[in-house]
Protein backbone atom coordinates (compact mmCIF):
# COMPACT_ATOMS: atom_id res chain seq x y z
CA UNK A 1 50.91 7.04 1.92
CA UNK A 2 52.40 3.95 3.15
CA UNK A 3 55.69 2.64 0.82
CA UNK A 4 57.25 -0.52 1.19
CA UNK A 5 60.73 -0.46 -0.95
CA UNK A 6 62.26 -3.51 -1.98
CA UNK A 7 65.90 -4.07 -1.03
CA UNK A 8 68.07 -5.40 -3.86
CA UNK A 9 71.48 -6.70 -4.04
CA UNK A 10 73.10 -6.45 -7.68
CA UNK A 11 76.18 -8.07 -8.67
CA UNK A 12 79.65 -6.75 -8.71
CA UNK A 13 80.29 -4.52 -11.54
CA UNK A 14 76.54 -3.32 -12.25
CA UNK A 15 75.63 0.22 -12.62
CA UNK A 16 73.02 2.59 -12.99
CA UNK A 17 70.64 0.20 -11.16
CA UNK A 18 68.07 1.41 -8.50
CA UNK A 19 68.85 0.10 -4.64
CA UNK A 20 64.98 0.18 -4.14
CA UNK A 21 63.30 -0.80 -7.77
CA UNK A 22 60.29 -2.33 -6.32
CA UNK A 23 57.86 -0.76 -4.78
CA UNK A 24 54.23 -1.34 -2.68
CA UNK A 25 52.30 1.73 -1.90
CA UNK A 26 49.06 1.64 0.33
CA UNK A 27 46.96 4.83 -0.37
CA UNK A 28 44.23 5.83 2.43
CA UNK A 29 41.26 7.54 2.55
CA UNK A 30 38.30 8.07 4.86
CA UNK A 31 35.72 5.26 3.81
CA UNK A 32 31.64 5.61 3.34
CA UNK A 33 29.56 6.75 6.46
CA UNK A 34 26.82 4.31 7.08
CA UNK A 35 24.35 4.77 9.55
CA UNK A 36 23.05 1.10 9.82
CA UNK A 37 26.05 -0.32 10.68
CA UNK A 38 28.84 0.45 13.02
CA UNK A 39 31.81 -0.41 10.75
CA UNK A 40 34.20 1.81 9.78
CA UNK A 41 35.21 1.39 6.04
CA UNK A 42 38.47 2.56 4.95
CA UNK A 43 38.97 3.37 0.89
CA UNK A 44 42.10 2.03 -0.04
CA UNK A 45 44.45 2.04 -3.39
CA UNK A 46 47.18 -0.04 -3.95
CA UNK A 47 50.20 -0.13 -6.12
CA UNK A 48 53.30 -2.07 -7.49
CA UNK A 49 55.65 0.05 -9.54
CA UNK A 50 58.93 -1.23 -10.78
CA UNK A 51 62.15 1.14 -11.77
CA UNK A 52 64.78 -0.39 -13.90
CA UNK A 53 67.32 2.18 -13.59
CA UNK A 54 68.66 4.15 -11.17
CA UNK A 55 67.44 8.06 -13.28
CA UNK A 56 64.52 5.73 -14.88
CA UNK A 57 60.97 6.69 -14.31
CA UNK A 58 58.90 4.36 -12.01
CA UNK A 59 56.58 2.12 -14.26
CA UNK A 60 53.21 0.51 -12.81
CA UNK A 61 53.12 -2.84 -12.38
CA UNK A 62 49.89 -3.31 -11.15
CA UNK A 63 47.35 -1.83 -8.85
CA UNK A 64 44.15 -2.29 -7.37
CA UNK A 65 41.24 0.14 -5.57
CA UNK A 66 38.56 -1.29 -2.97
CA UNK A 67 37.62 -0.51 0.35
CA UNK A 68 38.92 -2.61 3.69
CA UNK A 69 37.68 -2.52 7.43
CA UNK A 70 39.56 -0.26 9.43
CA UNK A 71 40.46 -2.72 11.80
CA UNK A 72 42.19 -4.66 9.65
CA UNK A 73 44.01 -2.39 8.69
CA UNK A 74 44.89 -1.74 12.17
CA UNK A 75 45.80 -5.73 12.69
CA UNK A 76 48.44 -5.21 9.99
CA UNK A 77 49.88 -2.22 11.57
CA UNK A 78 50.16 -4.38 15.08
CA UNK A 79 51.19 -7.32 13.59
CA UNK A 80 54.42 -5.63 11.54
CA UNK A 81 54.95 -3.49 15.09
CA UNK A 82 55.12 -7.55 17.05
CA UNK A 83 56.92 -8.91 14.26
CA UNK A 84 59.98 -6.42 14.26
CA UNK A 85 60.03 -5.89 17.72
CA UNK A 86 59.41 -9.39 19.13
CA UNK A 87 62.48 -11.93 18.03
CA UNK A 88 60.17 -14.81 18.96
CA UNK A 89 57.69 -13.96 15.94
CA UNK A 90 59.12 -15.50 12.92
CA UNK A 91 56.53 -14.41 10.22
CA UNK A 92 52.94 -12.52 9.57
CA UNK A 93 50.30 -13.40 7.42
CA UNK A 94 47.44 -10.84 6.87
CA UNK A 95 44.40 -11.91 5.28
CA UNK A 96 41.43 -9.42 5.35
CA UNK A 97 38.12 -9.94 5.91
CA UNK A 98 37.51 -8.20 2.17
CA UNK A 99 40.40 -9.58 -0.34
CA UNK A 100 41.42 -6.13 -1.75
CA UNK A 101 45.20 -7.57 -1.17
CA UNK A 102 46.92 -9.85 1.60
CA UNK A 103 50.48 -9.54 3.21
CA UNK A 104 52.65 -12.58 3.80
CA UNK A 105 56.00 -11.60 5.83
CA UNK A 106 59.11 -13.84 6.76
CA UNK A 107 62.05 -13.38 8.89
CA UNK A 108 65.12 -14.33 7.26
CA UNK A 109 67.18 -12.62 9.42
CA UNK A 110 67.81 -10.11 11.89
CA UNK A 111 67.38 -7.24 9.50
CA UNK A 112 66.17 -9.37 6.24
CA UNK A 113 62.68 -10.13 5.13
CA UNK A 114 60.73 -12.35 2.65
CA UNK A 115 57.49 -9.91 1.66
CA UNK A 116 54.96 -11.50 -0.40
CA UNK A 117 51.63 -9.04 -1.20
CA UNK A 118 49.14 -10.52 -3.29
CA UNK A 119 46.67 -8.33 -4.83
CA UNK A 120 42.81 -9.34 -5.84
CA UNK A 121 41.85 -9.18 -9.47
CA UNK A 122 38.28 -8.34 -8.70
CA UNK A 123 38.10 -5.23 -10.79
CA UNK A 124 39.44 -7.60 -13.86
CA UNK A 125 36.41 -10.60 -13.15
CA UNK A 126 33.13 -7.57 -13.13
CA UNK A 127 34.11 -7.29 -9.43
CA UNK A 128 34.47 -10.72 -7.81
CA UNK A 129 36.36 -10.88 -5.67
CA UNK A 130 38.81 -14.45 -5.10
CA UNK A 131 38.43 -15.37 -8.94
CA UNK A 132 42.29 -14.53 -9.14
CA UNK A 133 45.69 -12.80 -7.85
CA UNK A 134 48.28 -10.90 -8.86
CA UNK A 135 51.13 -10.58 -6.64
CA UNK A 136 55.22 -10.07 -6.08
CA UNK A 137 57.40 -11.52 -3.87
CA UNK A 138 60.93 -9.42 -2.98
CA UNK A 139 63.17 -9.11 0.03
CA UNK A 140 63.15 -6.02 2.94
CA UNK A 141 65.04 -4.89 5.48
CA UNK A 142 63.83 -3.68 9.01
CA UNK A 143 63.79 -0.30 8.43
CA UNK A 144 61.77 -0.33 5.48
CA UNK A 145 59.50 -2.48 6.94
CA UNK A 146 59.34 0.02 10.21
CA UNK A 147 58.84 3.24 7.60
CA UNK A 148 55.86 1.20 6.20
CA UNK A 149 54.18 0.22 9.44
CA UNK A 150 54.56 4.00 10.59
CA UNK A 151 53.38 5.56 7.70
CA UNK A 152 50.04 3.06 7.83
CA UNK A 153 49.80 3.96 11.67
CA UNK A 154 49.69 7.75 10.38
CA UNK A 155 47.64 7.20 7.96
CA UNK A 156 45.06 4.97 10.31
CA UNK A 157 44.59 8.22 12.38
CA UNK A 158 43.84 10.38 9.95
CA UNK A 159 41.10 8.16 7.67
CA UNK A 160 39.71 6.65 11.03
């Protein structure tokens, strides 16, 4: 499973609070065979949970279940690996072919990062897809971002 963990800076004098109280989580699985077509599906699960306290349970926020093309999946893994490792990229947007979510990164800084996921409300509208989105917008560091894009690279090879 693939976790991206918010990074949060609380005031002076605050305590009990979690260092990480957002969190996205991209669950994979192997999608469905199909012998007409030469695409390989990937069944995906996704999920915002939100902890308010530092010994507090993790609450769901929101999440979502549809399947994606593996290689888009794949473009997102590439595109994290360019951004962090090439200065000259500034952000990433990844928009799927299927809208089960999107991914908007920014750099603010050498180790800082804008992360924007927005998450399809198809399985609210009968599922159609685009009717509406759900999403959050919190700041990352580099090494949560690299956990993330390693974990989905694991994950890749073992679904695809």
């Amino acid at each position: 499973m693939a976790k991206l963990l918010c990074v949060a800076k609380w005031p002076d004098k605050k305590e009990h609070l979690p260092e990480y109280p957002i969190t996205f989580e991209l669950i994979l699985e192997p999608g469905e065979a199909s012998d007409e077509v030469s695409i390989d599906w990937v069944k995906c699960q996704t999920r915002f949970t939100i902890q308010y306290r530092e010994d507090g349970e993790k609450e769901l926020l929101a999440e979502g279940a549809g399947q994606m093309l593996s290689r888009d999946l794949l473009r997102l893994q590439k595109d994290l690996k360019a951004l962090l490792t090439q200065r000259q990229i500034e952000h990433l947007t990844f928009v799927p072919v299927t809208p089960l979510f999107e991914m908007w990164v920014n750099r603010l800084s050498d180790d800082q990062y804008r992360v924007i996921v927005w998450q399809d409300l198809a399985d609210k509208f009968d599922s159609v897809s685009n009717v509406g989105f759900q999403g959050l917008r919190f700041t990352s560091n580099r090494a949560r971002l690299l956990g993330f894009m390693h974990a989905l690279e694991a994950d890749l090879e073992k679904v695809t």
